[in-house]
PDB file of N, CA and C in Angstrom:
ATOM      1  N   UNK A   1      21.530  92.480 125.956  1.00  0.00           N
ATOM      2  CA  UNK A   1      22.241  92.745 127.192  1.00  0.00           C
ATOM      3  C   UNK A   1      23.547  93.456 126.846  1.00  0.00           C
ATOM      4  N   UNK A   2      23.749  94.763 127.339  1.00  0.00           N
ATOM      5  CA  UNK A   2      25.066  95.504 127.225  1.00  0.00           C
ATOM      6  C   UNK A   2      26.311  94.577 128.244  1.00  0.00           C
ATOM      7  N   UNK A   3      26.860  94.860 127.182  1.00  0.00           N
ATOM      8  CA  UNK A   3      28.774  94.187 128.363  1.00  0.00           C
ATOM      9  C   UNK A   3      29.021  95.223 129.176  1.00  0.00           C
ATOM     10  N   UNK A   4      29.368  94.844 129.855  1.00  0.00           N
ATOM     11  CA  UNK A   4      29.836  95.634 131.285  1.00  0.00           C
ATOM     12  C   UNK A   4      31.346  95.815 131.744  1.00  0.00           C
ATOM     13  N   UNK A   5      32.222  94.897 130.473  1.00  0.00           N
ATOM     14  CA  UNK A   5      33.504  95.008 130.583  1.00  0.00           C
ATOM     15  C   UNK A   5      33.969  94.597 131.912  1.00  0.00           C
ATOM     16  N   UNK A   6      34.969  95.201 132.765  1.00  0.00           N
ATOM     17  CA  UNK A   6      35.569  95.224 133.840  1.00  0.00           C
ATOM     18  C   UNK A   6      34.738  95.101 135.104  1.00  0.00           C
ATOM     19  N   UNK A   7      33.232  95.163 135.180  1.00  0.00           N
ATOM     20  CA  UNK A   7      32.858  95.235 136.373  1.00  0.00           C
ATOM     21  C   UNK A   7      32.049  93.488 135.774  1.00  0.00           C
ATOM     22  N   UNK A   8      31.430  92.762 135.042  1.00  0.00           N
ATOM     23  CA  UNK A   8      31.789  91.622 134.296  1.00  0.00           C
ATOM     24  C   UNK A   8      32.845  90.746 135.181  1.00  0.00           C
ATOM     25  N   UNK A   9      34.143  90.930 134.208  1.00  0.00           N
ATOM     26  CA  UNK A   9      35.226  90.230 135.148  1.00  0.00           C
ATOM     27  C   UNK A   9      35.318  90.234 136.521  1.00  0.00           C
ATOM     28  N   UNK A  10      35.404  91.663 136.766  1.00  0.00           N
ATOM     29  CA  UNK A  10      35.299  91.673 138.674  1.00  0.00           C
ATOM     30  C   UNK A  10      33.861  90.665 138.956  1.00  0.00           C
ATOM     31  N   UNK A  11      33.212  90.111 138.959  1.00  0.00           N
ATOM     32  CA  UNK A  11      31.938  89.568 139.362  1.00  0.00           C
ATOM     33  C   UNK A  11      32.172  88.235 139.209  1.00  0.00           C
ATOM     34  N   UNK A  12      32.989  87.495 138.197  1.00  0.00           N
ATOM     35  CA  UNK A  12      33.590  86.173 137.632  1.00  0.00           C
ATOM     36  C   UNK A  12      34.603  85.771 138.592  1.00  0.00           C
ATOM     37  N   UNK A  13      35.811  87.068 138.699  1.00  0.00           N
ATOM     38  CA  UNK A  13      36.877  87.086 139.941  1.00  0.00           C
ATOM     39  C   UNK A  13      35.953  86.792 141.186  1.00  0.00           C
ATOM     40  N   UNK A  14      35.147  87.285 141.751  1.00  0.00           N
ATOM     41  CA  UNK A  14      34.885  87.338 142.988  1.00  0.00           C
ATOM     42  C   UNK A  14      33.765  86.119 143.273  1.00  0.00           C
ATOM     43  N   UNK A  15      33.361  85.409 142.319  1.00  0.00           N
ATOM     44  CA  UNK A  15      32.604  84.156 142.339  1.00  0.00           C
ATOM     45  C   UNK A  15      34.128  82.951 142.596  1.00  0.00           C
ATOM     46  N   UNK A  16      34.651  83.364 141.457  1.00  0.00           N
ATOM     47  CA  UNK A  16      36.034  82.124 141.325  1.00  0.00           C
ATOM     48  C   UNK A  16      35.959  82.072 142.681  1.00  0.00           C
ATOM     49  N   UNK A  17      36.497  83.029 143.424  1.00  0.00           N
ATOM     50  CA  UNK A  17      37.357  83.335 144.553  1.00  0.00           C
ATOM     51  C   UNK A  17      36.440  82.661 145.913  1.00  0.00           C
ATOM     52  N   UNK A  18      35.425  83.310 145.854  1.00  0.00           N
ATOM     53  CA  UNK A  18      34.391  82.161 146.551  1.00  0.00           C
ATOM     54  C   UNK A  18      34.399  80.838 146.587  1.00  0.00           C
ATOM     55  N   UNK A  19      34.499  80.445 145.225  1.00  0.00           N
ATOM     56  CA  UNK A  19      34.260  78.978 145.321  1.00  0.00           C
ATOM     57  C   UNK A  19      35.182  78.198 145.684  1.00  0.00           C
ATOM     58  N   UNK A  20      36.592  79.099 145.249  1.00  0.00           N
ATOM     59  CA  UNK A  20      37.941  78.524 145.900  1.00  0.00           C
ATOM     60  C   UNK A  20      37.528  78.212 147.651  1.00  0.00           C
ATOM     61  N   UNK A  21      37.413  79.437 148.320  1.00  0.00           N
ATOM     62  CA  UNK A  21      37.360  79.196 149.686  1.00  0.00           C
ATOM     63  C   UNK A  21      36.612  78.329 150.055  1.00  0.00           C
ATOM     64  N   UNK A  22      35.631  78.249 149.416  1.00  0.00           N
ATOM     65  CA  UNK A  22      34.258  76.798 150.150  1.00  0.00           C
ATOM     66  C   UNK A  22      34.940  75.847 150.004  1.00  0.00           C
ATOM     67  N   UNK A  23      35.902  75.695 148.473  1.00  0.00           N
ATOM     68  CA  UNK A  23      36.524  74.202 148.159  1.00  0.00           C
ATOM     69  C   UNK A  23      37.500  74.034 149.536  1.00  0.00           C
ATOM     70  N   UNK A  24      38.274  75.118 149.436  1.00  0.00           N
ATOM     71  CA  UNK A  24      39.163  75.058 150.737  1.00  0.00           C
ATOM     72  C   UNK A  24      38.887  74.608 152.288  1.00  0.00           C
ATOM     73  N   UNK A  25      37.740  74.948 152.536  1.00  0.00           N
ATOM     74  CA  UNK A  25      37.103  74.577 153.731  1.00  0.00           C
ATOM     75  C   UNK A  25      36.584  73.601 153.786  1.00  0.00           C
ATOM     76  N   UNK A  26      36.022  73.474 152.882  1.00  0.00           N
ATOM     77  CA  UNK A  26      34.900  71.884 152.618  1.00  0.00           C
ATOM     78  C   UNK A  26      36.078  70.786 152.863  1.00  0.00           C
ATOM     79  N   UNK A  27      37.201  70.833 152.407  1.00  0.00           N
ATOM     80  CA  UNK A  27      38.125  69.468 152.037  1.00  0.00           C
ATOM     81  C   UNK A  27      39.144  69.821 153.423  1.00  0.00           C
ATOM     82  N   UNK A  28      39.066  70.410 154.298  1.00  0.00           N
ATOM     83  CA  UNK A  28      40.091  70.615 154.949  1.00  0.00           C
ATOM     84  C   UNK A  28      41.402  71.334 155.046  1.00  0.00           C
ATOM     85  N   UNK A  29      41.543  72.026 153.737  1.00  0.00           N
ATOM     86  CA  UNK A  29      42.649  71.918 153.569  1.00  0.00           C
ATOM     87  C   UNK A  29      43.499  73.034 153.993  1.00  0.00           C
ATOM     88  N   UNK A  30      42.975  73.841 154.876  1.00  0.00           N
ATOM     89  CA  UNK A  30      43.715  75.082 155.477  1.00  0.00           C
ATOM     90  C   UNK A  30      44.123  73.887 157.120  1.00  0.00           C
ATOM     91  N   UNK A  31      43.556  73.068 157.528  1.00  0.00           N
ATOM     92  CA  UNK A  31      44.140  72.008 158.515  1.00  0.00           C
ATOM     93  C   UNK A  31      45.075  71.109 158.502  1.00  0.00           C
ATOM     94  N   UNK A  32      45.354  70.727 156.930  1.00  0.00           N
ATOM     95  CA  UNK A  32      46.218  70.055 156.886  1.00  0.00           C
ATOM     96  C   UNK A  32      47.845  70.497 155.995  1.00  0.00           C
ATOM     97  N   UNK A  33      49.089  70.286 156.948  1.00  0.00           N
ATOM     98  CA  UNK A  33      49.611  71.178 156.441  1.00  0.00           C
ATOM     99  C   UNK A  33      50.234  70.441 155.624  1.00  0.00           C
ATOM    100  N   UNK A  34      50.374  69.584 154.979  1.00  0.00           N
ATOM    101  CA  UNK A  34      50.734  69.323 153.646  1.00  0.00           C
ATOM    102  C   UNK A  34      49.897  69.630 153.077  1.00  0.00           C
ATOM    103  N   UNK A  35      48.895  69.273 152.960  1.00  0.00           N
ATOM    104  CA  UNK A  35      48.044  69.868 151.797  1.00  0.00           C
ATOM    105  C   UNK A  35      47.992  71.315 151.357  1.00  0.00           C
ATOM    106  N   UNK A  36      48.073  71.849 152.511  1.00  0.00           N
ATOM    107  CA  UNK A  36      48.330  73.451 152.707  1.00  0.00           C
ATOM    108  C   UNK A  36      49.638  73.617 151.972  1.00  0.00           C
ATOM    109  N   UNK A  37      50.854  73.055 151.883  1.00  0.00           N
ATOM    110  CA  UNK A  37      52.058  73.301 151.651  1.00  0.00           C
ATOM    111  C   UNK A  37      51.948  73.332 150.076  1.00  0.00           C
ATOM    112  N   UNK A  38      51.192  72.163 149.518  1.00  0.00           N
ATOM    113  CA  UNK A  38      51.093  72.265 148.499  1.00  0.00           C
ATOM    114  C   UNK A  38      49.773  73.483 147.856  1.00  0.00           C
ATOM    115  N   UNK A  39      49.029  73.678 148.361  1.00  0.00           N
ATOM    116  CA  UNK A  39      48.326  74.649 147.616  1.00  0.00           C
ATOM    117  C   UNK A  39      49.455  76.051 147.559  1.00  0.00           C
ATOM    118  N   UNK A  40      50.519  75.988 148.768  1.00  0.00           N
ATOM    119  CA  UNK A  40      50.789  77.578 148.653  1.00  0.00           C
ATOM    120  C   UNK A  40      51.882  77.330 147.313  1.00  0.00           C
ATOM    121  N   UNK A  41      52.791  76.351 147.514  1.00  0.00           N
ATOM    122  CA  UNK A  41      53.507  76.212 146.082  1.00  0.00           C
ATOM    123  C   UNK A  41      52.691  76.412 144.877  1.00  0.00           C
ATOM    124  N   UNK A  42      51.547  75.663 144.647  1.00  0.00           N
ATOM    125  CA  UNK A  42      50.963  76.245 143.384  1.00  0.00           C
ATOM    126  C   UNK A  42      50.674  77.352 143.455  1.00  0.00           C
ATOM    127  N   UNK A  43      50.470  78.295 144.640  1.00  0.00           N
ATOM    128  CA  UNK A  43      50.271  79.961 144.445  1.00  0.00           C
ATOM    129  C   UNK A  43      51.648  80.141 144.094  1.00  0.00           C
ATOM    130  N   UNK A  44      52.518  80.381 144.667  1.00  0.00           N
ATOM    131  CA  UNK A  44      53.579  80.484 144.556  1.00  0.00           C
ATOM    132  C   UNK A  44      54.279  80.864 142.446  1.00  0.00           C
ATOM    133  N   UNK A  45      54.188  79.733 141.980  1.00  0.00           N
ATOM    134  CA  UNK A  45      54.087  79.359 140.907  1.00  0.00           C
ATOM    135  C   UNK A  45      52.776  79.756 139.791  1.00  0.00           C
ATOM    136  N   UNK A  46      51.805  80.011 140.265  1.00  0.00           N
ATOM    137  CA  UNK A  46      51.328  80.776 139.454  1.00  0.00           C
ATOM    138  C   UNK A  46      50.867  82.495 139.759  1.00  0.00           C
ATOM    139  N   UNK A  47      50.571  83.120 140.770  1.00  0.00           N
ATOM    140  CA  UNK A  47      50.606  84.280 141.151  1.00  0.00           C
ATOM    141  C   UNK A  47      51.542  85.237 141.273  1.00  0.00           C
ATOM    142  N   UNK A  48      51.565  85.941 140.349  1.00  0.00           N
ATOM    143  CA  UNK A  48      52.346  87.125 140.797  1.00  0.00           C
ATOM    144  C   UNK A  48      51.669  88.161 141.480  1.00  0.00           C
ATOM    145  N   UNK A  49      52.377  88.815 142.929  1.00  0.00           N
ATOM    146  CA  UNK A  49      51.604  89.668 143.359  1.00  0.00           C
ATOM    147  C   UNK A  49      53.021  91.169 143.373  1.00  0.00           C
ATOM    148  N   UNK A  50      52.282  92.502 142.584  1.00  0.00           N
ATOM    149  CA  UNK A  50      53.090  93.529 142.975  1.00  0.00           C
ATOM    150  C   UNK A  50      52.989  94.132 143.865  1.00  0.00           C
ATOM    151  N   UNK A  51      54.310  94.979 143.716  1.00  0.00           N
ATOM    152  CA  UNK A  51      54.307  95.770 144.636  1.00  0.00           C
ATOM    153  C   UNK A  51      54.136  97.150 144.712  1.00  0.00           C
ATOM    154  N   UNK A  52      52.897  96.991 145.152  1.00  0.00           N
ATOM    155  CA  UNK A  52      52.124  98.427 145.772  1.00  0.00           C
ATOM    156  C   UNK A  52      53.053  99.950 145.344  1.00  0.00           C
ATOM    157  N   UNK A  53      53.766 100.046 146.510  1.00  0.00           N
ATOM    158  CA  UNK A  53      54.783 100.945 146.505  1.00  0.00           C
ATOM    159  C   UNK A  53      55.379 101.632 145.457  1.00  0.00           C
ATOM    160  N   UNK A  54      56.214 100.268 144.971  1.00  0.00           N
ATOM    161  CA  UNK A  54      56.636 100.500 143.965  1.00  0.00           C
ATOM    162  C   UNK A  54      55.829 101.154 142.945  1.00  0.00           C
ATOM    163  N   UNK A  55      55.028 100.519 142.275  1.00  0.00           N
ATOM    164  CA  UNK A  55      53.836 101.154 141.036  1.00  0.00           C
ATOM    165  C   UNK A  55      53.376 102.334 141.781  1.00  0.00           C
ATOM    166  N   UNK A  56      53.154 102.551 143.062  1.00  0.00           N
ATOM    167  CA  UNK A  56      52.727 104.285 143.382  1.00  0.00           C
ATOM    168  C   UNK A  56      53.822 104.960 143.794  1.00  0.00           C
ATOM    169  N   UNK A  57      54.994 104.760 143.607  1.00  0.00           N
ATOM    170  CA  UNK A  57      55.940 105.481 143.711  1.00  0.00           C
ATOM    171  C   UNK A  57      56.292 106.166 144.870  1.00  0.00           C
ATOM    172  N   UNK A  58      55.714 105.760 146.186  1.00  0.00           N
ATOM    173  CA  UNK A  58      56.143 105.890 147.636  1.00  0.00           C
ATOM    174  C   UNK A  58      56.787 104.873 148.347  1.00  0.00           C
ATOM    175  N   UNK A  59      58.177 105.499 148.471  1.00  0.00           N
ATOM    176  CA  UNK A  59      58.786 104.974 149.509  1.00  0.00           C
ATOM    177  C   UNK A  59      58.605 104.351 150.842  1.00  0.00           C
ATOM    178  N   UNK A  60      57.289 105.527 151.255  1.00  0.00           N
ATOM    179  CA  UNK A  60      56.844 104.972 152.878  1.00  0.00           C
ATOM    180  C   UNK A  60      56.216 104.034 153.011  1.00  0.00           C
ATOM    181  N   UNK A  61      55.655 103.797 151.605  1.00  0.00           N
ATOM    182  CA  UNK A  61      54.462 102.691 151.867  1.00  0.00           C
ATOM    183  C   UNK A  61      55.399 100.989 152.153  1.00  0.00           C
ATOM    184  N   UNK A  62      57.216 101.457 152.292  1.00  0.00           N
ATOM    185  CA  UNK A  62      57.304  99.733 152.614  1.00  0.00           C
ATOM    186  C   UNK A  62      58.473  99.404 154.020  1.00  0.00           C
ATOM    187  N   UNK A  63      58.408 100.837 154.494  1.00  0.00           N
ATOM    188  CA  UNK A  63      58.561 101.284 155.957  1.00  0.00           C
ATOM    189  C   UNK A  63      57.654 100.925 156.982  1.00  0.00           C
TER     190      UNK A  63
END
């Protein structure tokens, strides 16, 4: 079986990401807002998300 590199990972990402949401739904936890409070702190704390703009070097994109 050849590696597939990056499209591989993308397929691992997009399973994770699935299973997150079922967990999420299954347990409630977009209803309850503590629980909610705490999942967003652990995003918070581990996610970094950039910024777009910035890395493409347009201004408009944060207008």
């Amino acid at each position: 079986m050849a590696a597939r590199g990056d499209l591989d990972r993308i397929r691992r990402e997009q399973v994770f990401l699935a299973s997150m949401a079922r967990r999420m739904l299954a347990t409630n936890i977009l209803t309850d807002p503590d629980a909610l409070e705490r999942l967003m702190a652990a995003l918070r704390a581990s996610v970094t998300v950039d910024d777009l703009a910035q890395h493409a070097g347009h201004q408009s994109c944060t207008n």
